[in-house]
N, C-alpha and C. Protein backbone atom coordinates (compact mmCIF):
# COMPACT_ATOMS: atom_id res chain seq x y z
N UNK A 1 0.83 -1.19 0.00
CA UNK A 1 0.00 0.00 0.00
C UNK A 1 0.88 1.25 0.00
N UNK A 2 1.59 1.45 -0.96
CA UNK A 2 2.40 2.28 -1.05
C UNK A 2 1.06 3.71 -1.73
N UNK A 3 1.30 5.36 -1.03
CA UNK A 3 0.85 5.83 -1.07
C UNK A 3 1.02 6.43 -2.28
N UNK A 4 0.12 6.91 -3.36
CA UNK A 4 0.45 8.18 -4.53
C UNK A 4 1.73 9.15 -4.38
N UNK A 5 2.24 9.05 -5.31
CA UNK A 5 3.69 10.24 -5.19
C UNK A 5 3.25 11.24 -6.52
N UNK A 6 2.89 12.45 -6.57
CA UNK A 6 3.73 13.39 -7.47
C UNK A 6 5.24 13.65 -7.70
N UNK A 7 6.10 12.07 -8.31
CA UNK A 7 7.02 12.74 -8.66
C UNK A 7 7.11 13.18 -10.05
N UNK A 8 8.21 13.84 -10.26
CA UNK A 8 8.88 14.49 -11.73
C UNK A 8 9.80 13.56 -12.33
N UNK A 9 10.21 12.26 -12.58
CA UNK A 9 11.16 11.52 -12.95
C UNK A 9 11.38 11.81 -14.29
N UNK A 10 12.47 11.76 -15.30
CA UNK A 10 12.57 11.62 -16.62
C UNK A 10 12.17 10.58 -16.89
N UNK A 11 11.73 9.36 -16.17
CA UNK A 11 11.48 8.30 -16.87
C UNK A 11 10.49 7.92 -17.53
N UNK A 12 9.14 9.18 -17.98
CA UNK A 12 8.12 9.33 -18.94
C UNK A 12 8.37 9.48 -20.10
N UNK A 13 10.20 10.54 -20.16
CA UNK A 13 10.43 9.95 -21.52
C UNK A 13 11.09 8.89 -22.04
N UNK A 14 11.69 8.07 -21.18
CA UNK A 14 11.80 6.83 -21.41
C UNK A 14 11.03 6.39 -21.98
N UNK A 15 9.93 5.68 -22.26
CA UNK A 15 8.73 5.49 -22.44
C UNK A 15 8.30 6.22 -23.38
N UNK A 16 8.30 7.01 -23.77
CA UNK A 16 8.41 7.32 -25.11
C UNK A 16 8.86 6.45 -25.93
N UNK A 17 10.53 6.07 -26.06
CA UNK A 17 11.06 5.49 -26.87
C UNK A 17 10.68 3.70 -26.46
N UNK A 18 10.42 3.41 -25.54
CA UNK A 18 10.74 2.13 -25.13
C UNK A 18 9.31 1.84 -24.03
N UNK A 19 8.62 0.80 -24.46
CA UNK A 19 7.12 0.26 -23.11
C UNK A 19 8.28 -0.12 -21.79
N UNK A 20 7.49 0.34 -20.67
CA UNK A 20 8.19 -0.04 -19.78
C UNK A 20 7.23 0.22 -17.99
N UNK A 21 7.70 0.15 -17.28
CA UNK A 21 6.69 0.79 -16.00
C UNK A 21 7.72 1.10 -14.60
N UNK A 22 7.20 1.37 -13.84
CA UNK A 22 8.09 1.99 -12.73
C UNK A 22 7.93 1.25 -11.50
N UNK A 23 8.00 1.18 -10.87
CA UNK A 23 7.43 0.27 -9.68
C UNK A 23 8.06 0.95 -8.51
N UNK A 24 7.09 0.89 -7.36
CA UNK A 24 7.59 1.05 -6.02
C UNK A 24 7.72 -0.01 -4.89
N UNK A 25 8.57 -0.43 -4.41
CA UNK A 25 8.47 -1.52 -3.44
C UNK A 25 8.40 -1.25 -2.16
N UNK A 26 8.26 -0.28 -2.30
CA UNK A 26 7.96 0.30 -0.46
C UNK A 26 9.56 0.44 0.26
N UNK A 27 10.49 1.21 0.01
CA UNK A 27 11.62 0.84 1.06
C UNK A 27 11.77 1.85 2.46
N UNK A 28 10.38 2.67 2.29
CA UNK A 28 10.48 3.26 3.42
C UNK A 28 10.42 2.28 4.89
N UNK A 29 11.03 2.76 5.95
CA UNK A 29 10.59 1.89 7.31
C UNK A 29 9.50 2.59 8.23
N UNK A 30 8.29 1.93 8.47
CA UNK A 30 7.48 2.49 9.40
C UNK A 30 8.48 2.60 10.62
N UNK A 31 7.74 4.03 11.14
CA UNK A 31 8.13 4.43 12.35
C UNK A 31 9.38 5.44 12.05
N UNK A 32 9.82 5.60 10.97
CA UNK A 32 10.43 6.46 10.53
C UNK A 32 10.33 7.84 9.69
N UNK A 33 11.23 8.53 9.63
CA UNK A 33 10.59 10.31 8.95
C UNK A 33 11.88 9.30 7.65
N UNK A 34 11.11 9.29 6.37
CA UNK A 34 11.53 8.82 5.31
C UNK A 34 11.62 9.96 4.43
N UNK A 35 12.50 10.88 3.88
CA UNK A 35 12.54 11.86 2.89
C UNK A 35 12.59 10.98 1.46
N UNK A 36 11.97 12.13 0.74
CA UNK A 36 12.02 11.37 -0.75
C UNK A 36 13.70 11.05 -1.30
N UNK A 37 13.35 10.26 -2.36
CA UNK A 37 15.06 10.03 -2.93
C UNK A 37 15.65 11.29 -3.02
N UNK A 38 15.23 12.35 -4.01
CA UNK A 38 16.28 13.42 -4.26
C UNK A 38 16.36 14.43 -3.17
N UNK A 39 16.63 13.52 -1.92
CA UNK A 39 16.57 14.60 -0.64
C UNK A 39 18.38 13.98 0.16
N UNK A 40 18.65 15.56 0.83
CA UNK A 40 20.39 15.35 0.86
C UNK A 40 20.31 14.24 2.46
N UNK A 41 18.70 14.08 2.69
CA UNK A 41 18.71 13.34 3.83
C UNK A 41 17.53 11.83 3.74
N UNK A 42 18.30 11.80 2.51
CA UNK A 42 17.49 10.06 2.03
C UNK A 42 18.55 8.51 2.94
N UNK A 43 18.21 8.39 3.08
CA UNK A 43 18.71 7.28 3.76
C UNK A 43 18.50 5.98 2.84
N UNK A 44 19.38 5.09 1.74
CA UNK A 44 18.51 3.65 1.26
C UNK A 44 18.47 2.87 2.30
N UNK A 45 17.17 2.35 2.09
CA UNK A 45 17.20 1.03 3.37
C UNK A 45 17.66 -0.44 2.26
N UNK A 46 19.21 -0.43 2.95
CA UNK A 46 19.66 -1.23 2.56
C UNK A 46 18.54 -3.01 2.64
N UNK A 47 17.63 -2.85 3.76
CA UNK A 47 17.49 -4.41 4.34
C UNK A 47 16.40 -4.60 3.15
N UNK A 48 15.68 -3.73 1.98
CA UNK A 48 14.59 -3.77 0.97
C UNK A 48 16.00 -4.67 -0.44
N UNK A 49 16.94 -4.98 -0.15
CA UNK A 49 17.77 -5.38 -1.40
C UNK A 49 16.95 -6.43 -1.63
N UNK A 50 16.82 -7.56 -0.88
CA UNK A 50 16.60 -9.15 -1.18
C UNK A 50 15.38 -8.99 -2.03
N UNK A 51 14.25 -8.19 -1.28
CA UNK A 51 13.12 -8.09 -2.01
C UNK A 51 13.37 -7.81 -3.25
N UNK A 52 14.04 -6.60 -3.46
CA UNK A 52 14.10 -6.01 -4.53
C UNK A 52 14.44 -7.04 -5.85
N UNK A 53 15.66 -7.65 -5.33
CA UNK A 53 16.43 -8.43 -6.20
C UNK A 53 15.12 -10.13 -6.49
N UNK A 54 14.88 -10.43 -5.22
CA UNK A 54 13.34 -11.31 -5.57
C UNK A 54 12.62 -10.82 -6.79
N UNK A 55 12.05 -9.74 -6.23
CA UNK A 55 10.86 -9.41 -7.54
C UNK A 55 11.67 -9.54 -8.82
N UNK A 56 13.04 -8.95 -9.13
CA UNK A 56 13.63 -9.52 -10.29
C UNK A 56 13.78 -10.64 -11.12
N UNK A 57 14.13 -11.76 -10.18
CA UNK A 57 13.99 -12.74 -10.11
C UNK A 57 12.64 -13.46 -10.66
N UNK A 58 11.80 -13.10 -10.18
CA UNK A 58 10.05 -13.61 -10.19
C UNK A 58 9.81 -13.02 -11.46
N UNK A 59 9.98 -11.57 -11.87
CA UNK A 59 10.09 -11.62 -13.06
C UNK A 59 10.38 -12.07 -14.01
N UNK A 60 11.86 -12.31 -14.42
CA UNK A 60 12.39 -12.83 -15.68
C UNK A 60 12.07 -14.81 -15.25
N UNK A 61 11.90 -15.17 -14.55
CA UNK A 61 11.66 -16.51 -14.60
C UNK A 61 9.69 -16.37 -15.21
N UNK A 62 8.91 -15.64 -14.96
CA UNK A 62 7.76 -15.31 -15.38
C UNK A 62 7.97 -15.28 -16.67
N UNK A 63 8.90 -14.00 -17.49
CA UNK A 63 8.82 -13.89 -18.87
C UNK A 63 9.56 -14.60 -19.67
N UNK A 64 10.69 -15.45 -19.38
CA UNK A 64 11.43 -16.46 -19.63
C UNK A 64 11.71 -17.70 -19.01
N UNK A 65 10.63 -18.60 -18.91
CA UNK A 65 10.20 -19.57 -18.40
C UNK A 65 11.80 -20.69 -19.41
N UNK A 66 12.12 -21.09 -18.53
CA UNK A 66 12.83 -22.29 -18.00
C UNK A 66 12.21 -23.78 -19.00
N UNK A 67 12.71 -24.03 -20.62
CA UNK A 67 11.86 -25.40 -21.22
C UNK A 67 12.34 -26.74 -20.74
């Protein structure tokens, strides 16, 4: 349940040239004051990697299934 963001990314024109989508995985931590990425007080939460790298995973085995 990641909340609506107004951001500004260039990556609409990406997409232009190329289909593609953006995704959020949530790496904020409840209980925490989380600033957006382009803030000089972003913190990555390193412990969101595994996930991250999972959903990768789950992907390309999805679109390139294994004969």
């Amino acid at each position: 349940n990641v909340p609506p963001a107004m951001g500004s990314e260039d990556f609409a024109f990406m997409l232009l040239k190329r289909p593609g989508a953006y995704i959020a995985i949530g790496a904020g931590e409840e209980g925490r004051d989380n600033p957006p990425v382009h803030n000089p007080y972003y913190d990555f939460n390193d412990n969101i990697l595994p996930l991250g790298a999972a959903y990768w995973v789950a992907l390309v085995r999805q679109q390139l299934p294994v004969s």
